[in-house]
N, C-alpha and C. Protein backbone atom coordinates (compact mmCIF):
# COMPACT_ATOMS: atom_id res chain seq x y z
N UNK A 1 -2.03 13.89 6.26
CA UNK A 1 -2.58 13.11 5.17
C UNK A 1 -3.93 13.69 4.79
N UNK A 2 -4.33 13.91 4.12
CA UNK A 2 -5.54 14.62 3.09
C UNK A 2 -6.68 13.43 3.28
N UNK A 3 -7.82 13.55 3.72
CA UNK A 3 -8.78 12.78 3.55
C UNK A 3 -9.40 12.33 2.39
N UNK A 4 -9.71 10.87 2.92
CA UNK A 4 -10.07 9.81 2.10
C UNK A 4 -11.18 10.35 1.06
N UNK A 5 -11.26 9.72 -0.24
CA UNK A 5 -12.52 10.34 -1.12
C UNK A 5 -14.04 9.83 -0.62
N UNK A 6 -13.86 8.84 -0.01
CA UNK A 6 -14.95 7.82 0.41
C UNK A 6 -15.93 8.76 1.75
N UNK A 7 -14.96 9.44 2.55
CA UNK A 7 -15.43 10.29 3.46
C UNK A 7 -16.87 10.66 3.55
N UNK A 8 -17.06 11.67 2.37
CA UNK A 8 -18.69 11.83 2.26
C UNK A 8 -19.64 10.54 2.10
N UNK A 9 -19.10 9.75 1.62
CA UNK A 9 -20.03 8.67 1.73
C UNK A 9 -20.29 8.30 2.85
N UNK A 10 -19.14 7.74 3.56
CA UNK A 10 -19.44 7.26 4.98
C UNK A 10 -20.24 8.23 5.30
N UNK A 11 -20.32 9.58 5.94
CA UNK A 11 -20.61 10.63 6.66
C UNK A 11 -22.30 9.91 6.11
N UNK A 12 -22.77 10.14 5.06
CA UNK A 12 -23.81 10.28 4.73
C UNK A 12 -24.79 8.83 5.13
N UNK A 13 -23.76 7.86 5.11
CA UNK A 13 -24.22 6.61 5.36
C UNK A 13 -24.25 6.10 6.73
N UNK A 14 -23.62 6.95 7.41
CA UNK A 14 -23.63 6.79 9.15
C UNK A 14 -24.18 7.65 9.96
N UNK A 15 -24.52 8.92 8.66
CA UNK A 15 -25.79 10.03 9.05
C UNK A 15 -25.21 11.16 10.12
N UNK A 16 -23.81 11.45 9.83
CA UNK A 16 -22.97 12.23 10.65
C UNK A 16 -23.38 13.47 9.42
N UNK A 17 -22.40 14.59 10.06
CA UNK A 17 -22.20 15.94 8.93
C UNK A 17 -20.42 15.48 8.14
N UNK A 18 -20.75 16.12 7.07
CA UNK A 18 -19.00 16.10 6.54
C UNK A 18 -18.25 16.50 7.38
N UNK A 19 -18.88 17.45 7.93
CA UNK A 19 -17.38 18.42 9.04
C UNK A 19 -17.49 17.69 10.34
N UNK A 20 -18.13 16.70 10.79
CA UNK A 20 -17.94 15.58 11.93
C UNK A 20 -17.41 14.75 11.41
N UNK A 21 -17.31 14.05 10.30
CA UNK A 21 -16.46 12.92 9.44
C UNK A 21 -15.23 13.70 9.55
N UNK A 22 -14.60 14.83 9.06
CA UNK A 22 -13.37 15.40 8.97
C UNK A 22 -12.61 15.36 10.36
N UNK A 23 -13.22 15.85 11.10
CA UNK A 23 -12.58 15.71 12.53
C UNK A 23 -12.41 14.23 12.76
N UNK A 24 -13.46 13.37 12.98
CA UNK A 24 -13.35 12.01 12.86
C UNK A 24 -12.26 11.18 12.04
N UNK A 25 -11.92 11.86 10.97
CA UNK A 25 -10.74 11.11 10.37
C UNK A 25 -9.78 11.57 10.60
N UNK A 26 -9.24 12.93 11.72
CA UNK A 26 -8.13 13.97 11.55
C UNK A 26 -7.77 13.12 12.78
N UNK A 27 -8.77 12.69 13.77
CA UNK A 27 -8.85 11.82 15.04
C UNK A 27 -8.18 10.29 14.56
N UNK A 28 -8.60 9.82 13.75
CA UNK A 28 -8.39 8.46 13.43
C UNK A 28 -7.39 8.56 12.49
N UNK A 29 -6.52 9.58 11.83
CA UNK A 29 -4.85 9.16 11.34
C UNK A 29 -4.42 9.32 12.56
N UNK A 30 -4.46 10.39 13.61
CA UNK A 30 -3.32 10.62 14.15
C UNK A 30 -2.87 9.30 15.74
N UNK A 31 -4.14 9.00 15.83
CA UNK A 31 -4.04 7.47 16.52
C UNK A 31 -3.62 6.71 15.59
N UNK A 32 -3.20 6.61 14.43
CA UNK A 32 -3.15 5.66 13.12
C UNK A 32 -1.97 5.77 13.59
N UNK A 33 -1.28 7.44 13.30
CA UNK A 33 0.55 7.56 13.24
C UNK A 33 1.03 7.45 14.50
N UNK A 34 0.28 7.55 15.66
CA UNK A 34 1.08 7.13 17.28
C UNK A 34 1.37 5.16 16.96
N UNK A 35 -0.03 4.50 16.32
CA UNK A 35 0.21 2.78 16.44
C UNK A 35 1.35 3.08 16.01
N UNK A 36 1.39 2.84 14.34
CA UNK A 36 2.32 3.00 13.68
C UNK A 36 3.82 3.38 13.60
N UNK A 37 3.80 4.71 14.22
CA UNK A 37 4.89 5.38 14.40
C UNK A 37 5.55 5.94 12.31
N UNK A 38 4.34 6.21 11.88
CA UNK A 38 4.77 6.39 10.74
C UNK A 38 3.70 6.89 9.95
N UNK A 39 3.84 7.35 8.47
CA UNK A 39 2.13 8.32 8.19
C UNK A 39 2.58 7.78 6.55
N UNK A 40 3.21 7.12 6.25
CA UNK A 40 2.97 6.80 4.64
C UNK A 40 3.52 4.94 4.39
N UNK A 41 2.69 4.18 5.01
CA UNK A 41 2.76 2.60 5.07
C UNK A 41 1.11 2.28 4.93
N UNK A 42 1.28 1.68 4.21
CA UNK A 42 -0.11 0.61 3.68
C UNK A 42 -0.94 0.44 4.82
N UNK A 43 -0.18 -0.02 6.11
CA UNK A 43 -0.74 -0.55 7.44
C UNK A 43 -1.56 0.87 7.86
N UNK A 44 -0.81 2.13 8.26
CA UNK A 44 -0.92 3.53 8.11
C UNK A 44 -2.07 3.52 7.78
N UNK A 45 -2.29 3.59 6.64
CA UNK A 45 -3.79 3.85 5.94
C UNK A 45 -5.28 2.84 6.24
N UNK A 46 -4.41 1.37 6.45
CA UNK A 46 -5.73 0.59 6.76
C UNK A 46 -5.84 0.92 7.99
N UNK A 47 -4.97 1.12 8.90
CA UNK A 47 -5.69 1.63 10.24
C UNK A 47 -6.53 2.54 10.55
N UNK A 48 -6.07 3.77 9.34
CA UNK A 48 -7.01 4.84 9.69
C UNK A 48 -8.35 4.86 9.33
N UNK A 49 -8.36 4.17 8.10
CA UNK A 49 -9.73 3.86 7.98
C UNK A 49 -10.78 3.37 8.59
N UNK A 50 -9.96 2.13 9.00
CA UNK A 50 -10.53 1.00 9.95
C UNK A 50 -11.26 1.94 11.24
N UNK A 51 -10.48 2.96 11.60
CA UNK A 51 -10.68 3.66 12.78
C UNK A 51 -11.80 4.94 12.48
N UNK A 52 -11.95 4.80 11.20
CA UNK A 52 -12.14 6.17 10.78
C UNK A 52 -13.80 5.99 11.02
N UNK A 53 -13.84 4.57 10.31
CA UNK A 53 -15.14 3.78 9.92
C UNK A 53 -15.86 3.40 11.22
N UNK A 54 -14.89 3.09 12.08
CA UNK A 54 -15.49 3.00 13.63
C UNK A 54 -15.86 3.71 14.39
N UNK A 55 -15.24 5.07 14.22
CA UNK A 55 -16.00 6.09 15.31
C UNK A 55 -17.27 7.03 14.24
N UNK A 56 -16.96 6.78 12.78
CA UNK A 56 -18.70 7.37 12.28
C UNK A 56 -19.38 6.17 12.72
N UNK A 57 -19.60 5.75 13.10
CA UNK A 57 -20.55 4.24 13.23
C UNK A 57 -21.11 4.29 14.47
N UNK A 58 -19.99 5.20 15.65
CA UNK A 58 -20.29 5.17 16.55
C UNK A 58 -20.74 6.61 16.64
N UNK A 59 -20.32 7.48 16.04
CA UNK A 59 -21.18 8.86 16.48
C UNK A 59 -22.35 9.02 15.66
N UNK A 60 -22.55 8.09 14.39
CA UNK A 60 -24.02 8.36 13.88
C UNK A 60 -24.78 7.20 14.62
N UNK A 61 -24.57 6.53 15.59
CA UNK A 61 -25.32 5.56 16.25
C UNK A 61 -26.60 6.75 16.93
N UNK A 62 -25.55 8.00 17.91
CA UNK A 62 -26.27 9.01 18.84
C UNK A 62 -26.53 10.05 18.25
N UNK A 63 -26.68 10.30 16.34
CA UNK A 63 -27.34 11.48 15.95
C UNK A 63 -28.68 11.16 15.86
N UNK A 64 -29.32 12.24 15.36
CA UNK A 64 -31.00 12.07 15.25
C UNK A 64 -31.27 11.56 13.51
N UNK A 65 -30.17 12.07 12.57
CA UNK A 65 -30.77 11.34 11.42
C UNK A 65 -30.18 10.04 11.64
N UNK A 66 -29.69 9.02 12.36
CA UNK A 66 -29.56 7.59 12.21
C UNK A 66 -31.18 6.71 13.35
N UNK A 67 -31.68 7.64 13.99
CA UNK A 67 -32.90 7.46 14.71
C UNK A 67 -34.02 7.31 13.83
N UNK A 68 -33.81 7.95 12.33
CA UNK A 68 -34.75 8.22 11.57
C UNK A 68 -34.92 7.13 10.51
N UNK A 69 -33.56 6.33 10.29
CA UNK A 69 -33.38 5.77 9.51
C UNK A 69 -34.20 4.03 9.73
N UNK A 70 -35.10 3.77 9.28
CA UNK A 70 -35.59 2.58 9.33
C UNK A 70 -34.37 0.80 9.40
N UNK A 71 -33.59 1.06 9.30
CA UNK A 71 -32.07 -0.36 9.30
C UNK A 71 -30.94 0.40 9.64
N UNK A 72 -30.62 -0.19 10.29
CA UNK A 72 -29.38 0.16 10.47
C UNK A 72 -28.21 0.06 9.78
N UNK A 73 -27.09 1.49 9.15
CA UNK A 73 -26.51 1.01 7.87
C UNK A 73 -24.91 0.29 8.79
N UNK A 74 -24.11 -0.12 8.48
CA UNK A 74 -23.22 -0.49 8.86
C UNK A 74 -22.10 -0.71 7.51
N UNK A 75 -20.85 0.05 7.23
CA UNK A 75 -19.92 0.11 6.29
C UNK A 75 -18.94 -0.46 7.21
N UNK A 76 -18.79 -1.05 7.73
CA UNK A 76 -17.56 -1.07 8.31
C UNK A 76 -17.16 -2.52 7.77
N UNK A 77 -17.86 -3.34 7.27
CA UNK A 77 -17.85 -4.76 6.91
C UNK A 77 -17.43 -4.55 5.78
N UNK A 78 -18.03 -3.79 4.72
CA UNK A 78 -17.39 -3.65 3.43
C UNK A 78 -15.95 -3.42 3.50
N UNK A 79 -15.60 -2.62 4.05
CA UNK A 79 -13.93 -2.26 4.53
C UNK A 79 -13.07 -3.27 4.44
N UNK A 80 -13.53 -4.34 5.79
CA UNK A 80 -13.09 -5.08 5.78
C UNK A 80 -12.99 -6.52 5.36
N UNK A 81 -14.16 -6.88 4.09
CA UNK A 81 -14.42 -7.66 3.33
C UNK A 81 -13.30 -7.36 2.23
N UNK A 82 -13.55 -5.97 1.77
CA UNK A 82 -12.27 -5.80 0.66
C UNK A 82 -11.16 -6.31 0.81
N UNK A 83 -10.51 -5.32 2.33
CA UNK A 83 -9.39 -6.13 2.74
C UNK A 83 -9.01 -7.68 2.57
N UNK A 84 -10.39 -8.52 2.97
CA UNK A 84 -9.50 -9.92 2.98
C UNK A 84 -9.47 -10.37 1.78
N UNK A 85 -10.39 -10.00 1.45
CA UNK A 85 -10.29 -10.29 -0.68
C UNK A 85 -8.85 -10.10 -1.27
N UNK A 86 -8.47 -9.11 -0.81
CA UNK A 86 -7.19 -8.82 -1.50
C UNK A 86 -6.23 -9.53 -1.17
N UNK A 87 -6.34 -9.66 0.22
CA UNK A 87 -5.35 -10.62 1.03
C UNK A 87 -5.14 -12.07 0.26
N UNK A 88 -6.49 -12.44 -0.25
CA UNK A 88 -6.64 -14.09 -0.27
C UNK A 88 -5.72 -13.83 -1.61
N UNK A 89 -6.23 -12.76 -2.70
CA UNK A 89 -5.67 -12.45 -3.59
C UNK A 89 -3.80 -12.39 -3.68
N UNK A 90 -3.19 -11.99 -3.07
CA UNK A 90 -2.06 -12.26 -2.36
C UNK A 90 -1.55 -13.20 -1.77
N UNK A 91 -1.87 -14.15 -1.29
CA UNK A 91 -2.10 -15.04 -0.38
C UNK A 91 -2.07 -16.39 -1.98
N UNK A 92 -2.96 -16.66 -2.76
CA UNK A 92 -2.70 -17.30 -4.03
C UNK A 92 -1.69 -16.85 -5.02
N UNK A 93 -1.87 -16.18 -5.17
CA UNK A 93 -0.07 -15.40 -5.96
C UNK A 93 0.85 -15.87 -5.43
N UNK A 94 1.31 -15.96 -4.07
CA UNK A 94 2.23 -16.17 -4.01
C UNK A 94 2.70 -17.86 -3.51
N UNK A 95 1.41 -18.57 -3.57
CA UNK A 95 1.36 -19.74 -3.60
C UNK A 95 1.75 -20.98 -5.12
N UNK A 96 1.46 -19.84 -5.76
CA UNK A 96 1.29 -20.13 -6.86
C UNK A 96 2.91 -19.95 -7.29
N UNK A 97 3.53 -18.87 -7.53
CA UNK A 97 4.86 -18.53 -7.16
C UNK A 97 5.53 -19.78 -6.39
N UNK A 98 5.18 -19.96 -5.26
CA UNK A 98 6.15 -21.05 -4.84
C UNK A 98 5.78 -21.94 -5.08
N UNK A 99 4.85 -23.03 -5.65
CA UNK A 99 4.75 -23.94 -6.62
C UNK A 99 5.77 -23.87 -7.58
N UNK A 100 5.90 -23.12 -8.56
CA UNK A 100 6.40 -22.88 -9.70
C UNK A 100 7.56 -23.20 -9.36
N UNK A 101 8.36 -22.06 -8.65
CA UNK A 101 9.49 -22.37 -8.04
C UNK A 101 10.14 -23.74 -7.46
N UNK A 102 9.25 -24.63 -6.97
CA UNK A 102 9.69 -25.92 -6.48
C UNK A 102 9.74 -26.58 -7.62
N UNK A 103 8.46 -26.57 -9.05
CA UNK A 103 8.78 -27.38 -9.85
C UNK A 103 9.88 -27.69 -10.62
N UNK A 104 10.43 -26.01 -10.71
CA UNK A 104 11.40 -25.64 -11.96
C UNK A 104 12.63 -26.09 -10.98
N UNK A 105 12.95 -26.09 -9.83
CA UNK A 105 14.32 -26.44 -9.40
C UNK A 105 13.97 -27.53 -9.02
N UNK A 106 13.29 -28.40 -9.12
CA UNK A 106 13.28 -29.94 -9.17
C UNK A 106 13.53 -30.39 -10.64
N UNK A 107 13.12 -29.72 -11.40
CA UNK A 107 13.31 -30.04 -12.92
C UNK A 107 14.98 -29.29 -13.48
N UNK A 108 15.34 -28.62 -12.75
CA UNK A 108 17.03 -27.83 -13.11
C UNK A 108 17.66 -28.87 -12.08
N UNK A 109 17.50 -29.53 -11.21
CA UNK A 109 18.43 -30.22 -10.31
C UNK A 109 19.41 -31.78 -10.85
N UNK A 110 18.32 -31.64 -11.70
CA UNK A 110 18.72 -33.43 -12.49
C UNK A 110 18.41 -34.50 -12.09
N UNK A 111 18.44 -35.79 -12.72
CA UNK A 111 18.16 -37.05 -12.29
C UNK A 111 18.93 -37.13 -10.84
N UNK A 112 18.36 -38.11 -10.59
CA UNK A 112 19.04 -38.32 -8.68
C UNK A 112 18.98 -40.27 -9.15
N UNK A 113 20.50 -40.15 -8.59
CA UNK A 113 20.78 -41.89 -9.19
C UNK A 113 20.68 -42.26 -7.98
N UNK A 114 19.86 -43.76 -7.66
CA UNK A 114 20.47 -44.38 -6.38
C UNK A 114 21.34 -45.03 -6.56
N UNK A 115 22.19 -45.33 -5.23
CA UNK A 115 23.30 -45.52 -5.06
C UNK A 115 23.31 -47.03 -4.73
């Protein structure tokens, strides 16, 4: 799988080199495709990231430009903020969907006579 576009950012924001981010993400698909057992699923990709985002975080913790840096940056929250956004996003769609669905076959079912 071809690395992420976001890559240099992280790298730069966790104060690694690009070519330590590259290894770092070549590291974090291929633990992605052992979980997995697969290299082109949605899950696939959030793992690798997830993983990808975790070990720059952890190797610019022990470089010297994250020593330099006055705050500490941390991306790994954005990651996974997106993620649940989308989720919730999903998560109402299809709530919404099955609403609908209950109304309209309560309304196609017909009067209900008691007996």
């Amino acid at each position: 799988m071809k690395a992420p576009k976001i890559l240099p950012w992280i790298a730069s924001k966790t104060g690694i080199s690009e070519e330590l981010a590259l290894k770092l993400w070549r590291r974090a698909a291929g633990e992605a495709q052992v979980i997995t057992g697969c290299c082109n699923s949605s899950d696939y990709y959030r793992l690798a990231v997830e993983r990808f985002i975790d070990f720059s975080e952890a190797e610019g913790s022990r470089s010297v430009v994250r020593q330099t840096v006055a705050s500490k940056t941390c991306v790994s929250w954005i990651w996974r903020h997106q993620n649940r956004i989308s989720k919730l996003n999903m998560i109402t769609a299809e709530n919404v969907v099955r609403m609908w669905q209950s109304t309209w076959s309560g309304f196609f079912a017909g009067p209900r006579h008691l007996a």
